[in-house]
PDB file of N, CA and C in Angstrom:
ATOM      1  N   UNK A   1     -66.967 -24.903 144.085  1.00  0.00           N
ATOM      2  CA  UNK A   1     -66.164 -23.924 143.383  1.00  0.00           C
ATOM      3  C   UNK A   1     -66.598 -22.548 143.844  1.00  0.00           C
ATOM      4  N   UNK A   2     -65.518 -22.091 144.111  1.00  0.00           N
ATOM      5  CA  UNK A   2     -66.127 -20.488 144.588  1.00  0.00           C
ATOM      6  C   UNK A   2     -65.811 -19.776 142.949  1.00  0.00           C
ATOM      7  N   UNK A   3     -66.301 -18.614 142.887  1.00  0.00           N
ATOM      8  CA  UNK A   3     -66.086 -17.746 141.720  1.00  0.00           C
ATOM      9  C   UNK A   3     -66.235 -16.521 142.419  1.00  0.00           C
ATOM     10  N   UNK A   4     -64.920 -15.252 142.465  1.00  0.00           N
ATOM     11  CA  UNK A   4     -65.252 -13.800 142.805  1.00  0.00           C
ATOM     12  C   UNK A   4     -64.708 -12.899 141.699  1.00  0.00           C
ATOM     13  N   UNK A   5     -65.605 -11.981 142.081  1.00  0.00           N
ATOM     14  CA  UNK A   5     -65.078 -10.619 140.537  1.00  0.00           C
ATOM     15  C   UNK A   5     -65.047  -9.607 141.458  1.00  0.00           C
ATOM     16  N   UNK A   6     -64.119  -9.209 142.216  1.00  0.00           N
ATOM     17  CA  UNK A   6     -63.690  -8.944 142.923  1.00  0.00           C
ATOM     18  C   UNK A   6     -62.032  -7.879 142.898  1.00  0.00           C
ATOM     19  N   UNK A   7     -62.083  -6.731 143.610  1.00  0.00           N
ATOM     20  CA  UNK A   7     -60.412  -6.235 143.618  1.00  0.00           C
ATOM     21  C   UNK A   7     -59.701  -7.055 144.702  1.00  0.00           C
ATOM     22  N   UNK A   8     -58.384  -7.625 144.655  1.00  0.00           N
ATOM     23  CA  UNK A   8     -57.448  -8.404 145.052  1.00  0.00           C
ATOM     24  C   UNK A   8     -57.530  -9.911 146.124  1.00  0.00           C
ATOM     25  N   UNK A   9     -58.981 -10.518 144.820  1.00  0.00           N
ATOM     26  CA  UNK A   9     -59.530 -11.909 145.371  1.00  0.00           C
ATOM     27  C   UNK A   9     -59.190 -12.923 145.836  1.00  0.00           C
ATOM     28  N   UNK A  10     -57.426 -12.633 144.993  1.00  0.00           N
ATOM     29  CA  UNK A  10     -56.426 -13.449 145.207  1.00  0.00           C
ATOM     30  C   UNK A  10     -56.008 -13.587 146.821  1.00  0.00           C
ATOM     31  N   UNK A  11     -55.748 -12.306 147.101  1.00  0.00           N
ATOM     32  CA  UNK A  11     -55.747 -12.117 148.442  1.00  0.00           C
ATOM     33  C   UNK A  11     -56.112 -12.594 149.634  1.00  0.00           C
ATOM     34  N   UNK A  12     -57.587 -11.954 149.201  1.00  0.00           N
ATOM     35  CA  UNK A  12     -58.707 -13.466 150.198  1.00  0.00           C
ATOM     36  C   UNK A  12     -58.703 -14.363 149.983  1.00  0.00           C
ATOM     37  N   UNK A  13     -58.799 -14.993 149.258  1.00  0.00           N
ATOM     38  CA  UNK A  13     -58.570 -16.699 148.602  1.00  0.00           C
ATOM     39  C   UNK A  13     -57.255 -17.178 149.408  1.00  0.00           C
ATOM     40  N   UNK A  14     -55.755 -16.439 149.455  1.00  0.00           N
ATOM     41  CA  UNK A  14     -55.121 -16.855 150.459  1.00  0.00           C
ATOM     42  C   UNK A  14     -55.688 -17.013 152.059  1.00  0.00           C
ATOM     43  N   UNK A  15     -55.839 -15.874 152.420  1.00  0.00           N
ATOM     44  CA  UNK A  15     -56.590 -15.944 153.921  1.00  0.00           C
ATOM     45  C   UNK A  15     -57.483 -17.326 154.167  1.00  0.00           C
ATOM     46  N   UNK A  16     -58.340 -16.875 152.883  1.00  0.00           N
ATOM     47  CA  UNK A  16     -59.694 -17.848 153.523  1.00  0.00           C
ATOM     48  C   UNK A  16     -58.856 -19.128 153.356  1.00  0.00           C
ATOM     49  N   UNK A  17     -58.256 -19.629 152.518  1.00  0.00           N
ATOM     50  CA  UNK A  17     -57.692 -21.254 152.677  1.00  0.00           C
ATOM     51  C   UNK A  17     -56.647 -21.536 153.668  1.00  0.00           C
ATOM     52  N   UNK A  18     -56.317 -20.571 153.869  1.00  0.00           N
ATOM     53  CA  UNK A  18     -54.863 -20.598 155.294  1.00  0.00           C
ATOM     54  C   UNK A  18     -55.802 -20.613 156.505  1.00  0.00           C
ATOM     55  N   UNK A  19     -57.166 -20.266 156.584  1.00  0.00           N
ATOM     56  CA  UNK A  19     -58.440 -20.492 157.936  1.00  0.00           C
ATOM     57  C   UNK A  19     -59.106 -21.584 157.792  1.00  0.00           C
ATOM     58  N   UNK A  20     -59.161 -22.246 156.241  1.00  0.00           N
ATOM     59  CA  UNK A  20     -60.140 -23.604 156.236  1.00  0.00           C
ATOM     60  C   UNK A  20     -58.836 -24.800 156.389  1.00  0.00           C
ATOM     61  N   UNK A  21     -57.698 -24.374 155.791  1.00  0.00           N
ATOM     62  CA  UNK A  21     -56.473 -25.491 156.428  1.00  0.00           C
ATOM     63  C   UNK A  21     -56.297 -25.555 158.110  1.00  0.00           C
ATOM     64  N   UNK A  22     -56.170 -24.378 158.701  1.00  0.00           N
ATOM     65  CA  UNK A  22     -56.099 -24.465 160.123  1.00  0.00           C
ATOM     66  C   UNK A  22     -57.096 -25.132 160.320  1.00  0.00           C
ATOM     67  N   UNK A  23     -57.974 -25.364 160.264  1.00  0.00           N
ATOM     68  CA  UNK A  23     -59.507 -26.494 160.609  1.00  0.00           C
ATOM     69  C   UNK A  23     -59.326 -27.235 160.302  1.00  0.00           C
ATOM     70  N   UNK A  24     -58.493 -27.882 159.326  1.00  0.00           N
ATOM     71  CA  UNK A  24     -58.663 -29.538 158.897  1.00  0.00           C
ATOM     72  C   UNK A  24     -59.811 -29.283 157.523  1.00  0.00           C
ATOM     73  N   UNK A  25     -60.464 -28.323 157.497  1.00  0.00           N
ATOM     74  CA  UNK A  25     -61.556 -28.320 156.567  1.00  0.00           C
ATOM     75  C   UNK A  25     -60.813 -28.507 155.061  1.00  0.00           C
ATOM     76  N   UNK A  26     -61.940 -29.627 153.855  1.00  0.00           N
ATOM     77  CA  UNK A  26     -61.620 -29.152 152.322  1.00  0.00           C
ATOM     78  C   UNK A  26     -61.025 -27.835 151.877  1.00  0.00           C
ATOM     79  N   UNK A  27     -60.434 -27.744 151.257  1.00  0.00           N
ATOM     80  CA  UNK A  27     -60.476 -26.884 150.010  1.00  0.00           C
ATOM     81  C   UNK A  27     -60.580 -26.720 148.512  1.00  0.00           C
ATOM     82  N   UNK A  28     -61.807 -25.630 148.663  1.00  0.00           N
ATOM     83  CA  UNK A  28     -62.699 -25.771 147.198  1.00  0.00           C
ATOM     84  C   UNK A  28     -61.487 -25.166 146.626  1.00  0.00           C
ATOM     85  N   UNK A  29     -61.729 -25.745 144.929  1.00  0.00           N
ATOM     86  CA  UNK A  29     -61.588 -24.763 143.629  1.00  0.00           C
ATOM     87  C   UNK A  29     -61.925 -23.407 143.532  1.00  0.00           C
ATOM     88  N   UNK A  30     -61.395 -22.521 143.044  1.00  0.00           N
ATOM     89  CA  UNK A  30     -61.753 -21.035 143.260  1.00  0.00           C
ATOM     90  C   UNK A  30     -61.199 -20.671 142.065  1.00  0.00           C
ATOM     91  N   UNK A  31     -61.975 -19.375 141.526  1.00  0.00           N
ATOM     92  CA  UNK A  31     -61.469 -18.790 140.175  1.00  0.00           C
ATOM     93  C   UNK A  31     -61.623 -17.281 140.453  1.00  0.00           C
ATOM     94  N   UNK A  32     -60.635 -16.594 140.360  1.00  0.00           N
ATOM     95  CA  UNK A  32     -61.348 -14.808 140.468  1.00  0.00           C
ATOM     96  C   UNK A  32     -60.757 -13.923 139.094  1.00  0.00           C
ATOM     97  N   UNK A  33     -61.181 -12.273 139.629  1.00  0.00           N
ATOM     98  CA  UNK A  33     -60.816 -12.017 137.999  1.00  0.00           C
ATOM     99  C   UNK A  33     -59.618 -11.296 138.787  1.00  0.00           C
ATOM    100  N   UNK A  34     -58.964 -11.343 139.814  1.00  0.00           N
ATOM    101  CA  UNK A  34     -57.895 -10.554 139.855  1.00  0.00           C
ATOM    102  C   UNK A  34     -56.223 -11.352 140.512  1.00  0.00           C
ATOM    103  N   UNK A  35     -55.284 -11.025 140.435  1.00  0.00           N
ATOM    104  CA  UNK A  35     -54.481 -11.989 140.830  1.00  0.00           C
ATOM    105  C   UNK A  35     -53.469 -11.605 142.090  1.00  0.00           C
ATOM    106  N   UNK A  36     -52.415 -11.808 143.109  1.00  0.00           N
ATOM    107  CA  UNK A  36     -52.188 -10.847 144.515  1.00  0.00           C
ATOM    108  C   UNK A  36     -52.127  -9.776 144.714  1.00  0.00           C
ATOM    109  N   UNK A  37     -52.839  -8.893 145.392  1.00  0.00           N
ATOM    110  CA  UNK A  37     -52.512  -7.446 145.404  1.00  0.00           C
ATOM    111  C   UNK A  37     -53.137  -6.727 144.242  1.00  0.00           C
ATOM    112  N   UNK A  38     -53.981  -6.978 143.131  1.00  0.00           N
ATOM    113  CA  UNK A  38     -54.095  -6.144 142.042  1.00  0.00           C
ATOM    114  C   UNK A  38     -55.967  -6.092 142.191  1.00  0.00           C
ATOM    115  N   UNK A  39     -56.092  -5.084 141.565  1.00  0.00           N
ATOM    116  CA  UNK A  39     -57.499  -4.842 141.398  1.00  0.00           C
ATOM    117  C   UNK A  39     -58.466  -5.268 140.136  1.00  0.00           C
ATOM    118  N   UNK A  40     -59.796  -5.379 140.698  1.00  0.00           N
ATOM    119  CA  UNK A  40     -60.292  -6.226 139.435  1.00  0.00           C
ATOM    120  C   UNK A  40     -60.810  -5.103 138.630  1.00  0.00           C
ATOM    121  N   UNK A  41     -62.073  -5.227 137.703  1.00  0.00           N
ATOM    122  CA  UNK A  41     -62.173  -3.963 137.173  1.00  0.00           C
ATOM    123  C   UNK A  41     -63.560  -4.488 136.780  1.00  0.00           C
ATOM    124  N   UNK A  42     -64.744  -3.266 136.701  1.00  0.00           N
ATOM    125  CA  UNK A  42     -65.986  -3.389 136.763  1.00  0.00           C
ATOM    126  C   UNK A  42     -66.043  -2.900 134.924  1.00  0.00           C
ATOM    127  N   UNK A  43     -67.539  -3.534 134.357  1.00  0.00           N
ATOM    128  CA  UNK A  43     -67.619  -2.575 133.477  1.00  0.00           C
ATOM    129  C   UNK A  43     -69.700  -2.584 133.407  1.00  0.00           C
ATOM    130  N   UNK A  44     -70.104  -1.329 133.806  1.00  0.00           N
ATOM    131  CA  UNK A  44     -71.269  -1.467 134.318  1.00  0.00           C
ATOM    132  C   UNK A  44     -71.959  -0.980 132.922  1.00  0.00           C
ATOM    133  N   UNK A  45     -71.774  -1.441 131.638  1.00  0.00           N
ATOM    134  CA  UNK A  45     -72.253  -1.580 130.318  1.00  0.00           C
ATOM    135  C   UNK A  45     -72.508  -2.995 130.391  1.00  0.00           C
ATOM    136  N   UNK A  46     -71.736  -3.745 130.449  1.00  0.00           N
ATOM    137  CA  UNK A  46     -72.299  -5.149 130.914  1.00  0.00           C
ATOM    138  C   UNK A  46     -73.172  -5.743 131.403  1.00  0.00           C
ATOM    139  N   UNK A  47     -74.282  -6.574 131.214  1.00  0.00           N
ATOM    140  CA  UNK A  47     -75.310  -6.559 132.264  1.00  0.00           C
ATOM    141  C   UNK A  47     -74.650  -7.386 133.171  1.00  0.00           C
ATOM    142  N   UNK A  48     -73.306  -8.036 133.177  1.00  0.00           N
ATOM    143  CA  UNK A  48     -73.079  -9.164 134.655  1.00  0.00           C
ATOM    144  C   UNK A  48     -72.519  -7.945 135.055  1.00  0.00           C
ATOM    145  N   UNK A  49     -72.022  -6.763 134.815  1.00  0.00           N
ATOM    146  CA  UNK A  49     -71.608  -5.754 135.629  1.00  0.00           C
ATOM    147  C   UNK A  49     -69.733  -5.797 135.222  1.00  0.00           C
ATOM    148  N   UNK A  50     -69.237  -7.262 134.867  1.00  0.00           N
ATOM    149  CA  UNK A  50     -68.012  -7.216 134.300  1.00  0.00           C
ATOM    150  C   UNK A  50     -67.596  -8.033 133.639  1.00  0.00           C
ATOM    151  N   UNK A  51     -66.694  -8.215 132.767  1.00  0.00           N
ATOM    152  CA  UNK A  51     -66.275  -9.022 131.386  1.00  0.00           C
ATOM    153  C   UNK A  51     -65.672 -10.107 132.003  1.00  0.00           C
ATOM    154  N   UNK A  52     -65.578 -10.233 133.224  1.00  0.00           N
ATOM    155  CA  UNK A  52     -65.186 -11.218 133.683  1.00  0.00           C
ATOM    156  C   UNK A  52     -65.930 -12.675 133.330  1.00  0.00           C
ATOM    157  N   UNK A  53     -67.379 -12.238 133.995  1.00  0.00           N
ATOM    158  CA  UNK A  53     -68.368 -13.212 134.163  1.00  0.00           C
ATOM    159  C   UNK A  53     -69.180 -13.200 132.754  1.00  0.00           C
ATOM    160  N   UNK A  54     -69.019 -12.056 131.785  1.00  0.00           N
ATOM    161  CA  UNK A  54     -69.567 -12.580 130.552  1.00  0.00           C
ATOM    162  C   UNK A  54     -68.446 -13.399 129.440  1.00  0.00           C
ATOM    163  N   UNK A  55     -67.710 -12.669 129.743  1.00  0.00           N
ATOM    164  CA  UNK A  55     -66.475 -13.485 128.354  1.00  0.00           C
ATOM    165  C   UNK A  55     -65.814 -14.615 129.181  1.00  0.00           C
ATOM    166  N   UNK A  56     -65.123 -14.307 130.113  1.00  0.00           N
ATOM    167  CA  UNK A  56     -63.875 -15.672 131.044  1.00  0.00           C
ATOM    168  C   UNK A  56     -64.666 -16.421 131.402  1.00  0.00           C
ATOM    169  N   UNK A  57     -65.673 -16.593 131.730  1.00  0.00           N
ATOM    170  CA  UNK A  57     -66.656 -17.835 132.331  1.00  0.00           C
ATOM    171  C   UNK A  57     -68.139 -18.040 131.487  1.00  0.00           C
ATOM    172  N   UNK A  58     -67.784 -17.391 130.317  1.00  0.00           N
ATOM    173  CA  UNK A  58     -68.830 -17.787 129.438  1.00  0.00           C
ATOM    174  C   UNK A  58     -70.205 -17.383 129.950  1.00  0.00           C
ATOM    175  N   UNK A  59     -71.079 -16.874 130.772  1.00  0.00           N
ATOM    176  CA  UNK A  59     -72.117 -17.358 131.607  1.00  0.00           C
ATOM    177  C   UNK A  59     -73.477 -16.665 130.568  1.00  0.00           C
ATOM    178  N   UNK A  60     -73.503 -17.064 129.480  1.00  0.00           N
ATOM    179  CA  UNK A  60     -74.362 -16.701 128.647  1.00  0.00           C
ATOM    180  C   UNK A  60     -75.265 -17.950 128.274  1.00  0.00           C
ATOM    181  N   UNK A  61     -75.232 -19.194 129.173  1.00  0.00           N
ATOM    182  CA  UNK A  61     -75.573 -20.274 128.964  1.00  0.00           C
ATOM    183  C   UNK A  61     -74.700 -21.259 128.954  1.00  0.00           C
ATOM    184  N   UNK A  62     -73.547 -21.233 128.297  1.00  0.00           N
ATOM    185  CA  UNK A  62     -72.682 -22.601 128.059  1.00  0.00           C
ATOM    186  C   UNK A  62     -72.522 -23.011 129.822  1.00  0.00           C
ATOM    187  N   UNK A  63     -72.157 -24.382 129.537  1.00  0.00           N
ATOM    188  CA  UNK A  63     -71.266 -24.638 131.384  1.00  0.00           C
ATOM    189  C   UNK A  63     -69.705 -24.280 130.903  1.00  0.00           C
ATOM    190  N   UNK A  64     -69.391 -23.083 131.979  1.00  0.00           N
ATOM    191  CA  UNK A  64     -67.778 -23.118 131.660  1.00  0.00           C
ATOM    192  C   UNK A  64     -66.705 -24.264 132.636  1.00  0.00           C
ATOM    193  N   UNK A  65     -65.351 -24.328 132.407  1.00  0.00           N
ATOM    194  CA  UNK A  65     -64.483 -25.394 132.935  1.00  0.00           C
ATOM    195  C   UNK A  65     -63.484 -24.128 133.154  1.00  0.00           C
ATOM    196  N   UNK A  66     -62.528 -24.747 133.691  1.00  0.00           N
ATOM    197  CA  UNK A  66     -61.390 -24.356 134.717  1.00  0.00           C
ATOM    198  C   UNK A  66     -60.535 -23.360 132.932  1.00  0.00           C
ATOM    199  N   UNK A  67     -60.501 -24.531 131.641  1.00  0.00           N
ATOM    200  CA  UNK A  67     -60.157 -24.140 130.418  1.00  0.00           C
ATOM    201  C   UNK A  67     -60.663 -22.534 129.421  1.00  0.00           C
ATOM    202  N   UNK A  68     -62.232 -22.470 130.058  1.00  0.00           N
ATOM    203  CA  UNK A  68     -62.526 -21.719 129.681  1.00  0.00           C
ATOM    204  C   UNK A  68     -61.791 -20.251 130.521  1.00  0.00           C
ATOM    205  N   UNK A  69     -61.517 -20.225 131.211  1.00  0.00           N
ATOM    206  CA  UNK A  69     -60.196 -18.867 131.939  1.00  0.00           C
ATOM    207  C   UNK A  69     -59.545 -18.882 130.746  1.00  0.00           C
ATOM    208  N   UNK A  70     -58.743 -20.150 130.686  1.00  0.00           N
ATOM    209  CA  UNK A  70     -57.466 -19.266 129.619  1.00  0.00           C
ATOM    210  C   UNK A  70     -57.609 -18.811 128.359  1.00  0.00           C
ATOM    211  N   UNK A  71     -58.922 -19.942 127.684  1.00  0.00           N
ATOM    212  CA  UNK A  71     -59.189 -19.130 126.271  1.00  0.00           C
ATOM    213  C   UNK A  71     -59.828 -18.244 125.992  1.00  0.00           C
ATOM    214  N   UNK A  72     -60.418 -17.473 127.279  1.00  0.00           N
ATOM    215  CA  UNK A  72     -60.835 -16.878 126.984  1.00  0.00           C
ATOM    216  C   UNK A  72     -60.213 -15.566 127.681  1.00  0.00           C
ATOM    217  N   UNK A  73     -59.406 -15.294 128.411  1.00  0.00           N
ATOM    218  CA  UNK A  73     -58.636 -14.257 128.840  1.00  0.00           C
ATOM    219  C   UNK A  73     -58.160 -13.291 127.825  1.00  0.00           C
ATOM    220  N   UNK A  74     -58.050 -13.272 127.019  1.00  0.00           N
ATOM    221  CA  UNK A  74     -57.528 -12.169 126.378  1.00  0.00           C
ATOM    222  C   UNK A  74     -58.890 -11.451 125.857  1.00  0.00           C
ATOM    223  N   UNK A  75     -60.088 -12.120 125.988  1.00  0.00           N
ATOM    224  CA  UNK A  75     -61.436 -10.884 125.668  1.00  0.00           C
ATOM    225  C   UNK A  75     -61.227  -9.651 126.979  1.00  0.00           C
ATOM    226  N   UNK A  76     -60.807 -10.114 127.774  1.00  0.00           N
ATOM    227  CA  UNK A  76     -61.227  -8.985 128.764  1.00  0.00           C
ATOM    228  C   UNK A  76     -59.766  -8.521 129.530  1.00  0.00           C
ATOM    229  N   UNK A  77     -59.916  -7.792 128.498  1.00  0.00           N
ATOM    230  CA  UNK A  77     -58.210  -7.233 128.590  1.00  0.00           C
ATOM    231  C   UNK A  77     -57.801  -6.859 130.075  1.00  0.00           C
ATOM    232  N   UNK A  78     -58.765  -5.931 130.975  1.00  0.00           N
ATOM    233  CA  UNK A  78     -58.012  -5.395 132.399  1.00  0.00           C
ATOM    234  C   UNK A  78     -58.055  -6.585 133.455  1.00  0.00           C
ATOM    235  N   UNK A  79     -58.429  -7.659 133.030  1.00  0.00           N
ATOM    236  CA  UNK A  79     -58.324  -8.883 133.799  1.00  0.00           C
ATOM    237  C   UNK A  79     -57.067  -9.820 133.971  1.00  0.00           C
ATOM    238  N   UNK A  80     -56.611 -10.039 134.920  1.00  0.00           N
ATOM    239  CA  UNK A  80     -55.390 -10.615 135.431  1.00  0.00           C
ATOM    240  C   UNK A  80     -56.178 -12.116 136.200  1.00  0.00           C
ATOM    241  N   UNK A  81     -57.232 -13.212 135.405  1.00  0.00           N
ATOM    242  CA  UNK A  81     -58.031 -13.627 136.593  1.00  0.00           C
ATOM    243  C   UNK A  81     -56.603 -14.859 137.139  1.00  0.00           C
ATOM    244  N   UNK A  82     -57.014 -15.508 138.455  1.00  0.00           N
ATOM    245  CA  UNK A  82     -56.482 -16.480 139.664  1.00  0.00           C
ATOM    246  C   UNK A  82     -57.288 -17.254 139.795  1.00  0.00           C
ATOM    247  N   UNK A  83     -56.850 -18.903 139.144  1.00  0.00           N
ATOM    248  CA  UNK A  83     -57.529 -19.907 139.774  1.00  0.00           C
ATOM    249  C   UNK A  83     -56.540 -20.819 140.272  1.00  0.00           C
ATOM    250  N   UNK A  84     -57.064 -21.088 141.709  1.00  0.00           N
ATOM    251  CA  UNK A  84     -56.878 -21.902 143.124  1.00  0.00           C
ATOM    252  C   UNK A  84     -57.709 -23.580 142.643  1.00  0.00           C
ATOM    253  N   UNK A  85     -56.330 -24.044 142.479  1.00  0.00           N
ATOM    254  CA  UNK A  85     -57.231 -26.105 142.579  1.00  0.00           C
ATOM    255  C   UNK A  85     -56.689 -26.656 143.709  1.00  0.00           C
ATOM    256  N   UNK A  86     -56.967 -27.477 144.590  1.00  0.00           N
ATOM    257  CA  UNK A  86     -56.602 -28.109 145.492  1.00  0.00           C
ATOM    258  C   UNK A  86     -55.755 -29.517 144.947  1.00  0.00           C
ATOM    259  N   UNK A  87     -55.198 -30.229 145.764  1.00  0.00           N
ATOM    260  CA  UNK A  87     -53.774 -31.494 145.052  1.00  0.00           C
ATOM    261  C   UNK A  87     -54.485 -31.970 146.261  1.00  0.00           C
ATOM    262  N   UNK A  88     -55.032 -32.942 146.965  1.00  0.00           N
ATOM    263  CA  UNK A  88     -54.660 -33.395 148.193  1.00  0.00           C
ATOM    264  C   UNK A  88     -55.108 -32.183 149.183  1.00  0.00           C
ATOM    265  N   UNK A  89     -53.703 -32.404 149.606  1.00  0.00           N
ATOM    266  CA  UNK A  89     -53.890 -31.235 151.295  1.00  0.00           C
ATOM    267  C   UNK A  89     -53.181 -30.338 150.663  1.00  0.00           C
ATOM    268  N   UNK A  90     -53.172 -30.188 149.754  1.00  0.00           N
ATOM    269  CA  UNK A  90     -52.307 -29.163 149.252  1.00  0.00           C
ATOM    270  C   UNK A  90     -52.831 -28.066 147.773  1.00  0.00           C
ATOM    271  N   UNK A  91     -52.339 -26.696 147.487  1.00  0.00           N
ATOM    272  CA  UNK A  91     -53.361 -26.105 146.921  1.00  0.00           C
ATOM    273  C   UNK A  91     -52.497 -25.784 145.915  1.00  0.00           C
ATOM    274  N   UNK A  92     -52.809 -25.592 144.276  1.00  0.00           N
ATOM    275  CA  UNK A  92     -51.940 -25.069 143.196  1.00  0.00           C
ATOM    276  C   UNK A  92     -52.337 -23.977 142.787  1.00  0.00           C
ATOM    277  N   UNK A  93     -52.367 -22.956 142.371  1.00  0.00           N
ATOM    278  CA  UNK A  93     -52.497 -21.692 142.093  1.00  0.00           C
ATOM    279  C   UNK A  93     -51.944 -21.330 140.551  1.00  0.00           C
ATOM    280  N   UNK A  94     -52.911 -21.573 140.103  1.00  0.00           N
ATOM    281  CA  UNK A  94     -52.836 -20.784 138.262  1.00  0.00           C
ATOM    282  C   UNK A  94     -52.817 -20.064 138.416  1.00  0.00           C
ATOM    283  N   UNK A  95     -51.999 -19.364 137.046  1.00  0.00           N
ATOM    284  CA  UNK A  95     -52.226 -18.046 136.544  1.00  0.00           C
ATOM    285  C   UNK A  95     -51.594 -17.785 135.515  1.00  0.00           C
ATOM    286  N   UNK A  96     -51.789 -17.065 134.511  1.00  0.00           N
ATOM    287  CA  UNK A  96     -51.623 -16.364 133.322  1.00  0.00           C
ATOM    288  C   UNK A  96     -51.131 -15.130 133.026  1.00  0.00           C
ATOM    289  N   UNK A  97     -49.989 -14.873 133.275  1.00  0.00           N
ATOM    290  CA  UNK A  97     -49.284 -13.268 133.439  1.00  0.00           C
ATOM    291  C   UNK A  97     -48.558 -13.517 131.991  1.00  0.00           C
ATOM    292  N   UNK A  98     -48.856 -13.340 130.475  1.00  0.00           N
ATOM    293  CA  UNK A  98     -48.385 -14.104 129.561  1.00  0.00           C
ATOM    294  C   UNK A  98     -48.082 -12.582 128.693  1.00  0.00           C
ATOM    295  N   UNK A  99     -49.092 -11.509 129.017  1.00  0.00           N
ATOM    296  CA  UNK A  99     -49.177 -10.326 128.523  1.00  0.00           C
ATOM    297  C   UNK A  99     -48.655  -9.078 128.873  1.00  0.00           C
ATOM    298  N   UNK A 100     -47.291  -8.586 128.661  1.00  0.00           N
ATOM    299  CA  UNK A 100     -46.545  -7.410 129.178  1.00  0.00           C
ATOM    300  C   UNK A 100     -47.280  -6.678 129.674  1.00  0.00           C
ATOM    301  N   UNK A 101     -48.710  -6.241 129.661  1.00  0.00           N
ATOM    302  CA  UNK A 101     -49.327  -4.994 130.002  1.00  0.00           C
ATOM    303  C   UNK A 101     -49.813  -5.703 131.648  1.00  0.00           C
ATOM    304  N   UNK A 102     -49.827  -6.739 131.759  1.00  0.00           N
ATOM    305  CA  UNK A 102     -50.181  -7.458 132.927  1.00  0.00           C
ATOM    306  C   UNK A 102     -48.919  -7.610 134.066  1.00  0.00           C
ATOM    307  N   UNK A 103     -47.740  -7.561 133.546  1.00  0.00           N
ATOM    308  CA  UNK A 103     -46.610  -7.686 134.510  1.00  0.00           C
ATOM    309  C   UNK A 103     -45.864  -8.845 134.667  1.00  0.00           C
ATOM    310  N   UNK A 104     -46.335  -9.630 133.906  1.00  0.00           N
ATOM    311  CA  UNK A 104     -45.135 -11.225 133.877  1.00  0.00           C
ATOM    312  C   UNK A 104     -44.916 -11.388 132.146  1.00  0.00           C
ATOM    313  N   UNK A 105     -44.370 -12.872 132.487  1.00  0.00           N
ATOM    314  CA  UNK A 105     -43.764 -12.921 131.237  1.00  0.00           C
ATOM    315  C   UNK A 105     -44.629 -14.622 130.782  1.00  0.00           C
ATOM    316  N   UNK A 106     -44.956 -15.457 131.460  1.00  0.00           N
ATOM    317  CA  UNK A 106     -45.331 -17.142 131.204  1.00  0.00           C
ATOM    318  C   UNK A 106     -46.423 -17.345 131.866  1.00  0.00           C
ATOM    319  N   UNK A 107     -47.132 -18.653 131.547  1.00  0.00           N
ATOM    320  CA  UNK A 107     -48.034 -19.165 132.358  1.00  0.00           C
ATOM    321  C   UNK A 107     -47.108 -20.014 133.416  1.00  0.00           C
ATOM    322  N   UNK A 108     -48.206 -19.801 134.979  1.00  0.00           N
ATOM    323  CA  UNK A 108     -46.826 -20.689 135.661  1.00  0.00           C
ATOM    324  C   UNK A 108     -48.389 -21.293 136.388  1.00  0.00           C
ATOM    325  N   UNK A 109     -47.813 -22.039 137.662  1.00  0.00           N
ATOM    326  CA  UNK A 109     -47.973 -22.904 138.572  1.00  0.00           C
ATOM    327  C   UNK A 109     -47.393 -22.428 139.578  1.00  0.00           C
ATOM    328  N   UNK A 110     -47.665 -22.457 140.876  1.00  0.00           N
ATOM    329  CA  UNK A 110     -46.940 -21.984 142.131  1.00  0.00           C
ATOM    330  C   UNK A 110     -47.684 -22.509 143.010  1.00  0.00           C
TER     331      UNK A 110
END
């Protein structure tokens, strides 16, 4: 599983799996806090540095799951996060644009 907190991770996460498909290589699971083209957002009051990695992925001890993104997305409001699962040879792309201030309207699949 990769994990980035990162501005437009989504981005790379395309690249890098469109370079590990040209190889024939796996593709990992990936989770970031930002989703195509958009920026992530730091908050250096935090000791992980952003609300990403303390609230969306729990990392205060618990083990988080792919589940813990969505219930916990609305703690960290400037977060739009993108998680990448692999099907096979083939890759699905979550995401959660559910909140007008974010720019969509549903949770989808693509």
């Amino acid at each position: 599983m990769i994990i980035l907190g990162t501005c437009f991770n989504a981005n790379f996460l395309r690249t890098f799996y469109a370079e590990l498909a040209s190889k024939g290589l796996p593709l990992p699971a990936a989770v970031g806090t930002s989703e195509y083209n958009q920026y992530g957002y730091s908050n250096f009051d935090n000791k992980y540095g952003n609300d990403f990695f303390d609230k969306v992925l729990e990392v205060q001890g618990e083990r988080s799951t792919i589940g813990d993104v969505w219930k916990n997305d609305d703690a960290a409001k400037d977060l739009n996060p993108s998680v990448f699962v692999p099907d096979g040879q083939d890759l699905i792309q979550l995401g959660d644009n559910k909140n007008p201030h974010r720019g969509g309207d549903e949770h989808y699949a693509a």
